[in-house]
Protein backbone atom coordinates (compact mmCIF):
# COMPACT_ATOMS: atom_id res chain seq x y z
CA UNK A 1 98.52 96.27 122.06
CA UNK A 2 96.44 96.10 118.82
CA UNK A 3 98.29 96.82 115.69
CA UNK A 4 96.33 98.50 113.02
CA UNK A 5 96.66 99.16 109.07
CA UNK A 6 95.29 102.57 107.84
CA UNK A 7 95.11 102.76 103.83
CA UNK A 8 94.21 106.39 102.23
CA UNK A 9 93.58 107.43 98.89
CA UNK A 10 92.43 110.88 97.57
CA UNK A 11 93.40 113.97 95.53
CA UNK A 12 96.63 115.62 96.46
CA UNK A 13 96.51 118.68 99.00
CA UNK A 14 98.06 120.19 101.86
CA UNK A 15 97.54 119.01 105.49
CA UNK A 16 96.62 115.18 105.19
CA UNK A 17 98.97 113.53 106.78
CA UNK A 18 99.03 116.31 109.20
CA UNK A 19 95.83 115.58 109.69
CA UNK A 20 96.04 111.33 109.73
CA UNK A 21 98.99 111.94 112.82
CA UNK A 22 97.28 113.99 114.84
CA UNK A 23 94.01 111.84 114.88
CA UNK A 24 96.40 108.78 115.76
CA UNK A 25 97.91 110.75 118.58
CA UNK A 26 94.81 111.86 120.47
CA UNK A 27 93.84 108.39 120.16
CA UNK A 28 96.33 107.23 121.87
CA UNK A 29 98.18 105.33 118.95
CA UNK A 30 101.79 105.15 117.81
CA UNK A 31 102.78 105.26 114.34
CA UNK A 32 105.18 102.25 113.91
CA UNK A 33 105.50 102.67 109.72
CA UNK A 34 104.57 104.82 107.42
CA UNK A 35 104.59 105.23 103.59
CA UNK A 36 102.92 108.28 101.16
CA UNK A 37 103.70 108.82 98.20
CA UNK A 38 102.18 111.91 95.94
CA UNK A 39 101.82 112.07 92.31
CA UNK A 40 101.33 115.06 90.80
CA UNK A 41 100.68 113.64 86.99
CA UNK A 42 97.47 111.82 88.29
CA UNK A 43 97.17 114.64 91.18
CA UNK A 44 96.29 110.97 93.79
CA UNK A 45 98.07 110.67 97.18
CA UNK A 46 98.43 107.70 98.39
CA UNK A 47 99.23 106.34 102.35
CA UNK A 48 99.66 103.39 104.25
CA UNK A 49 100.16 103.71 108.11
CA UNK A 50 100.99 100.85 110.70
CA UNK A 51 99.90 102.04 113.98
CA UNK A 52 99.36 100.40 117.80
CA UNK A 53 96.91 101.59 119.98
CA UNK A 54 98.35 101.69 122.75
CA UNK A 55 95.63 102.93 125.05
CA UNK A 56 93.10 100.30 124.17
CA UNK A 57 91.02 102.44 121.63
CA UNK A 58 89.20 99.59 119.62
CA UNK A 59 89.16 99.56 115.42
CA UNK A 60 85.10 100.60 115.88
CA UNK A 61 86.10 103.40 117.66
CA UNK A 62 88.90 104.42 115.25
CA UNK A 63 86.85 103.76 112.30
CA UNK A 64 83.97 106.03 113.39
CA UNK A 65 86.27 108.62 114.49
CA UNK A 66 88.63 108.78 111.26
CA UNK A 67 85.29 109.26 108.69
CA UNK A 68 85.37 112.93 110.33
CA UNK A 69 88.81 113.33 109.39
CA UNK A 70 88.24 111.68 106.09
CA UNK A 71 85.26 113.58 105.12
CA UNK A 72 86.72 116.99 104.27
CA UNK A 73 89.79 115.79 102.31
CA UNK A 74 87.01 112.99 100.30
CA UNK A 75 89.20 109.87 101.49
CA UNK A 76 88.97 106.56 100.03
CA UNK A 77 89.88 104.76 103.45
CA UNK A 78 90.54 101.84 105.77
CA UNK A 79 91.51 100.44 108.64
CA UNK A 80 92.64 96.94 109.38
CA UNK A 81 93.43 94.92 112.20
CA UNK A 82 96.99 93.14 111.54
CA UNK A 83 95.89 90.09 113.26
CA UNK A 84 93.00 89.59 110.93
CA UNK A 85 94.08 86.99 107.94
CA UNK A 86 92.61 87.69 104.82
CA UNK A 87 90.72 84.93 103.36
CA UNK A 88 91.83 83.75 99.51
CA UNK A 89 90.57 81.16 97.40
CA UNK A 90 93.29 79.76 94.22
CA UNK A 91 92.81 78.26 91.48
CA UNK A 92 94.80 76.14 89.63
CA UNK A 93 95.02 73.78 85.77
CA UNK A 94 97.39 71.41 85.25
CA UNK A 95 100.54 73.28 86.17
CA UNK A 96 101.06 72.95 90.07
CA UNK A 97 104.15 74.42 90.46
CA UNK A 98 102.81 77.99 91.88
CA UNK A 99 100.23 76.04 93.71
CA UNK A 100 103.05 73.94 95.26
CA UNK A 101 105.06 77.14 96.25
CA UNK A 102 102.18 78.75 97.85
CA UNK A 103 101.01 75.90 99.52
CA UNK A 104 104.55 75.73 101.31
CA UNK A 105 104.94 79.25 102.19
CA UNK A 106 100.98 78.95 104.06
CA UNK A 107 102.34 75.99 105.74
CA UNK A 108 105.37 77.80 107.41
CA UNK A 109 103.63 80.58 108.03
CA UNK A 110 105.47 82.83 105.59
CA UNK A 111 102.36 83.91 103.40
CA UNK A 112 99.87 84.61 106.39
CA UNK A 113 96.42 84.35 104.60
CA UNK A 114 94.11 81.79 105.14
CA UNK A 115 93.19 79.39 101.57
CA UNK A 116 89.49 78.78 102.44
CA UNK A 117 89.68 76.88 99.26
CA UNK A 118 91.44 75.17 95.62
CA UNK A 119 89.15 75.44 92.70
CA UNK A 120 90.64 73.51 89.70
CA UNK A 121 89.35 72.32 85.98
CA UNK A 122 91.06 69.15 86.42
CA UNK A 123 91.69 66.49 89.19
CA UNK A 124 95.55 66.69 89.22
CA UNK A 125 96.27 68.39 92.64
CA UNK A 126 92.98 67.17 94.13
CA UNK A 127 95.60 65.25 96.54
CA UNK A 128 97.75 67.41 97.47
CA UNK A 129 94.81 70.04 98.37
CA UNK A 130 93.09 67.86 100.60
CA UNK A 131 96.66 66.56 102.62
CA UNK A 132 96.92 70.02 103.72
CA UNK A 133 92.89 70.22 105.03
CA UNK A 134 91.96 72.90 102.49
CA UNK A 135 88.63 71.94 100.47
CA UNK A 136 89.27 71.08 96.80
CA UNK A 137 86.83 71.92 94.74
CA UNK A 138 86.85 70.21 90.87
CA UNK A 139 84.91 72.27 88.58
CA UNK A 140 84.84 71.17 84.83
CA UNK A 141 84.53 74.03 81.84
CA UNK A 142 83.52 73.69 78.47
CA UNK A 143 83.03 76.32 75.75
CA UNK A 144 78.81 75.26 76.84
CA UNK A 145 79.21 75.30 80.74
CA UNK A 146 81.47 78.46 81.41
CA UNK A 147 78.95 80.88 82.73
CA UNK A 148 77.34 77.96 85.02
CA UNK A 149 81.02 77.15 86.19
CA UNK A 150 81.77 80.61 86.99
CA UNK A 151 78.59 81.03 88.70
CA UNK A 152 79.34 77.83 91.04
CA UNK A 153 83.28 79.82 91.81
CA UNK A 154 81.59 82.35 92.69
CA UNK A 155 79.10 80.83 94.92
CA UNK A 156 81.85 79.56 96.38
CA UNK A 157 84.12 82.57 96.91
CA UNK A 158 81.25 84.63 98.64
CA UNK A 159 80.40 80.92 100.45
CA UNK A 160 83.99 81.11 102.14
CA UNK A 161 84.12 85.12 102.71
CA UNK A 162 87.32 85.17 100.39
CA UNK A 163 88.47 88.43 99.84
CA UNK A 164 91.08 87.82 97.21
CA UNK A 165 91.62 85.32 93.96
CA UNK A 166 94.79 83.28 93.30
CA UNK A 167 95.00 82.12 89.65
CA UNK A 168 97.91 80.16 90.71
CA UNK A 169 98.11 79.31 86.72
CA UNK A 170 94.57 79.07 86.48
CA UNK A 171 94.41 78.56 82.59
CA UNK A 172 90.77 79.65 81.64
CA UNK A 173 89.94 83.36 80.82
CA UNK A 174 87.97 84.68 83.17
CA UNK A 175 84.58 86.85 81.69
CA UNK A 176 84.09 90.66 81.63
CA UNK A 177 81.42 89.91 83.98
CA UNK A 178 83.52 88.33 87.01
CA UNK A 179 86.53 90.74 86.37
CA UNK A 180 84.48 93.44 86.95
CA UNK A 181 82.70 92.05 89.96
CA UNK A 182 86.56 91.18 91.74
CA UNK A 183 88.21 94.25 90.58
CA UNK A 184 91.57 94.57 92.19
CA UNK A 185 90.88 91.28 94.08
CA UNK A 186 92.03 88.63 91.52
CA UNK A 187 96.08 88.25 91.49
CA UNK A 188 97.55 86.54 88.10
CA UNK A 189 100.70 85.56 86.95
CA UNK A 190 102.43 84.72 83.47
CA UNK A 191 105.68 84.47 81.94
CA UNK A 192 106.79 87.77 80.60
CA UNK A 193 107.51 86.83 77.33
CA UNK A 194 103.78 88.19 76.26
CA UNK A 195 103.17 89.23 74.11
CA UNK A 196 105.72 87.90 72.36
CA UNK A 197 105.74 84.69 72.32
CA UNK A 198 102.05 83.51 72.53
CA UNK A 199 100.34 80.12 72.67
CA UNK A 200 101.78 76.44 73.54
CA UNK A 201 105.57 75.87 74.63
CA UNK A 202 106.37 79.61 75.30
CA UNK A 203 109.89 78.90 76.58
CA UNK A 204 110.90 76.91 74.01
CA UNK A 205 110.01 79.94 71.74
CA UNK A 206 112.66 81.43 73.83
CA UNK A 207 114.86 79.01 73.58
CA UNK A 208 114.85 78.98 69.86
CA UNK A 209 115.21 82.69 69.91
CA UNK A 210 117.67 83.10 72.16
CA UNK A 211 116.08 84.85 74.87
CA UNK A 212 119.01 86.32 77.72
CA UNK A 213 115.97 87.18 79.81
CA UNK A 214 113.41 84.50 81.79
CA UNK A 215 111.24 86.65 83.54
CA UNK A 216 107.53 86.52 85.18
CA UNK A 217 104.66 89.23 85.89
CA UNK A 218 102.06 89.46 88.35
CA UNK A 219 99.18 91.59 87.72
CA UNK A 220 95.57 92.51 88.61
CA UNK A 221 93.37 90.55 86.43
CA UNK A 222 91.18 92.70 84.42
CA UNK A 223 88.49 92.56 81.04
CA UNK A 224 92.24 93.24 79.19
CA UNK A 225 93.77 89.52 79.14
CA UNK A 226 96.80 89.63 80.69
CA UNK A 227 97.33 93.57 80.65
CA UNK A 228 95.80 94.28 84.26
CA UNK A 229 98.05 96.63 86.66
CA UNK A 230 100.99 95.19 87.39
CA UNK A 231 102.31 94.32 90.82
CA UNK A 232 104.90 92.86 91.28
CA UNK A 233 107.93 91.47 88.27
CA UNK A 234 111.20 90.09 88.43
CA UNK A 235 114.00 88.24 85.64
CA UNK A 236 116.99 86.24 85.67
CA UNK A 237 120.10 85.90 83.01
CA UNK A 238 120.37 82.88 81.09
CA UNK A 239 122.91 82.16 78.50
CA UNK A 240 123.27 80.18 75.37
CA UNK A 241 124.89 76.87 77.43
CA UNK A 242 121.27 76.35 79.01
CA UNK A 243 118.74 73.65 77.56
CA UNK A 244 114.97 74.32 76.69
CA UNK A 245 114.20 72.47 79.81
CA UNK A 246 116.50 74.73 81.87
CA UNK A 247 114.26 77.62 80.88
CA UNK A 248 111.44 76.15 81.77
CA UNK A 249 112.82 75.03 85.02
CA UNK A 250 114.06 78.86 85.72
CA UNK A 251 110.72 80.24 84.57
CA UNK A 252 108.88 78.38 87.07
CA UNK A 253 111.15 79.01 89.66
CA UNK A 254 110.48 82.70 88.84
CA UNK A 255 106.65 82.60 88.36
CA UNK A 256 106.79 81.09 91.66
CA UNK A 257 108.34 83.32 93.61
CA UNK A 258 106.94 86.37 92.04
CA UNK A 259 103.31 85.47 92.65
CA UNK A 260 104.33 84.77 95.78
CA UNK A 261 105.66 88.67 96.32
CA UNK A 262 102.50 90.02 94.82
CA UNK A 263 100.68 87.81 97.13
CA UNK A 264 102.43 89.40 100.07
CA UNK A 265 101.98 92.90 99.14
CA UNK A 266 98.24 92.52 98.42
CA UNK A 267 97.64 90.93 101.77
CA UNK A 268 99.84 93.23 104.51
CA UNK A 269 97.19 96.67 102.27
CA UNK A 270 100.48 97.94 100.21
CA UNK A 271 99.26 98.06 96.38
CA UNK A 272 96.83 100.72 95.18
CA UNK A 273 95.72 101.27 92.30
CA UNK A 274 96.20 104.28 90.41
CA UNK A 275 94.90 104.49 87.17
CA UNK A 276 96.12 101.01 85.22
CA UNK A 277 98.87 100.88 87.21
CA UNK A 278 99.81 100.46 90.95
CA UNK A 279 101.34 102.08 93.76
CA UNK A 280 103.50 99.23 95.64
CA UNK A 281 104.75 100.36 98.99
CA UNK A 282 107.65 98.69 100.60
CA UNK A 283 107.98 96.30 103.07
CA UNK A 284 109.43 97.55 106.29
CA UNK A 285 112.91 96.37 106.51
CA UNK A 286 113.14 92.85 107.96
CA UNK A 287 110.15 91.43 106.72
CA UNK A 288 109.76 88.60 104.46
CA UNK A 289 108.42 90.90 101.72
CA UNK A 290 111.40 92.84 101.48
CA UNK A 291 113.36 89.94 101.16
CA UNK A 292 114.36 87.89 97.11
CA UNK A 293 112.36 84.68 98.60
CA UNK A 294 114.29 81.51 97.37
């Protein structure tokens, strides 16, 4: 049987998902999860369904029979077959620990996307890409070559079909121009001491302040540095016995496994924007997104 993803956005109103099952059942599918949720202070309803066909109906078939359902309610939709990996490209500095994680995870199949490609500003990983039999890509900026270097990742994204953006620590600010263009397609993550503690050695700000908290955001990058729609966050107690390096050793840790959630989300369709935030479905239970990865 084919398993299916159908994503819906619209304004609220009566008789959608009314409307969403009983397409699905004369099409001879079976709704194996679904998730809506309805709020009435942007007056937006949001749903994912995971369906099988289970009398062969085909995703061309479904998708030119659900625009007649879609039309009168003025759906933003999709549907997406569940065996299809979507395609990512990341990009990485000089701080490989995210890069490392994620590299892992796509190795034991616990991230299922396929990394067409590693764009970086510096040679440091160039190794470590190419040992797994992903395509490295080295691409220098300057204050004088950034719009010609963005040009070339781009050439290269659209090259490789990606669908989605990795700044696995990526530490260059990406224009107006290529925010815009990748809207809702570029994943982030930084330390969530911002703005707080800004610039060089963040967690030894901490440190010297104290901090109780080490924590880590994900977000949608947008023309906003570093204020895009958040995904996916998480934090972990530390106490006054811990060392400057310890916090910096936690924080990774954390970054890590938070992109990595975000990541997860993005890819099986369950974060939609609303506004500058998100709507973040859960993960049915058992699955690895449901789950505090260590």
């Amino acid at each position: 049987m084919k398993k299916f993803v159908l994503t819906v956005t619209c304004a609220r109103t009566r008789g959608i998902v009314a409307a969403i099952a009983t397409f699905l059942a004369n099409n001879g599918c079976n709704i194996t999860d679904a998730s809506q949720f309805d709020d009435v202070q942007t007056g937006r309803f949001f749903m994912r369904v995971s369906f099988a066909s289970e009398q062969g109906v085909g995703l061309e078939a479904l998708l030119e029979g659900f625009a007649d359902v879609a039309q009168p309610f003025g759906m933003e939709w999709a549907i997406h077959d569940e065996a299809q990996r979507m395609k990512a490209v990341v990009m990485v500095s000089r701080f490989g620990h995210c890069l490392n994680d994620l590299l892992y995870r796509w190795r034991i199949g616990a991230l299922p996307i396929d990394i067409v490609a590693v764009i970086s500003n510096h040679l440091d990983y160039q190794k470590v890409v190419v040992n797994h039999d992903i395509p490295f890509h080295y691409i220098r900026v300057t204050k004088d070559n950034k719009p010609e270097a963005e040009a070339q990742q781009m050439r290269i994204v659209e090259d490789t079909g990606a669908e989605l953006i990795v700044l696995a620590r990526y530490m260059q600010v990406l224009s107006d121009e290529m925010c815009r263009k990748m809207s809702g397609r570029i994943i982030n993550i930084h330390h969530s001491f911002l703005p707080s503690f800004k610039g060089a050695n963040p967690y030894k700000q901490a440190f010297e302040r104290g901090v109780k908290l080490i924590g880590a955001t994900s977000h949608y990058v947008t023309a906003d540095l570093d204020e895009g729609p958040i995904i996916e966050q998480d934090a972990i107690r530390v106490t006054h016995a811990q060392s400057a390096d310890d916090y910096v050793s936690l924080g990774r840790d954390v970054e890590s496994q938070v992109l990595a959630r975000a990541i997860h989300a993005h890819i099986h369709r369950r974060v939609f924007l609303n506004g500058d935030k998100t709507v973040v479905f859960p993960a049915s239970p058992g699955s690895y997104g449901s789950e505090r990865m260590g």
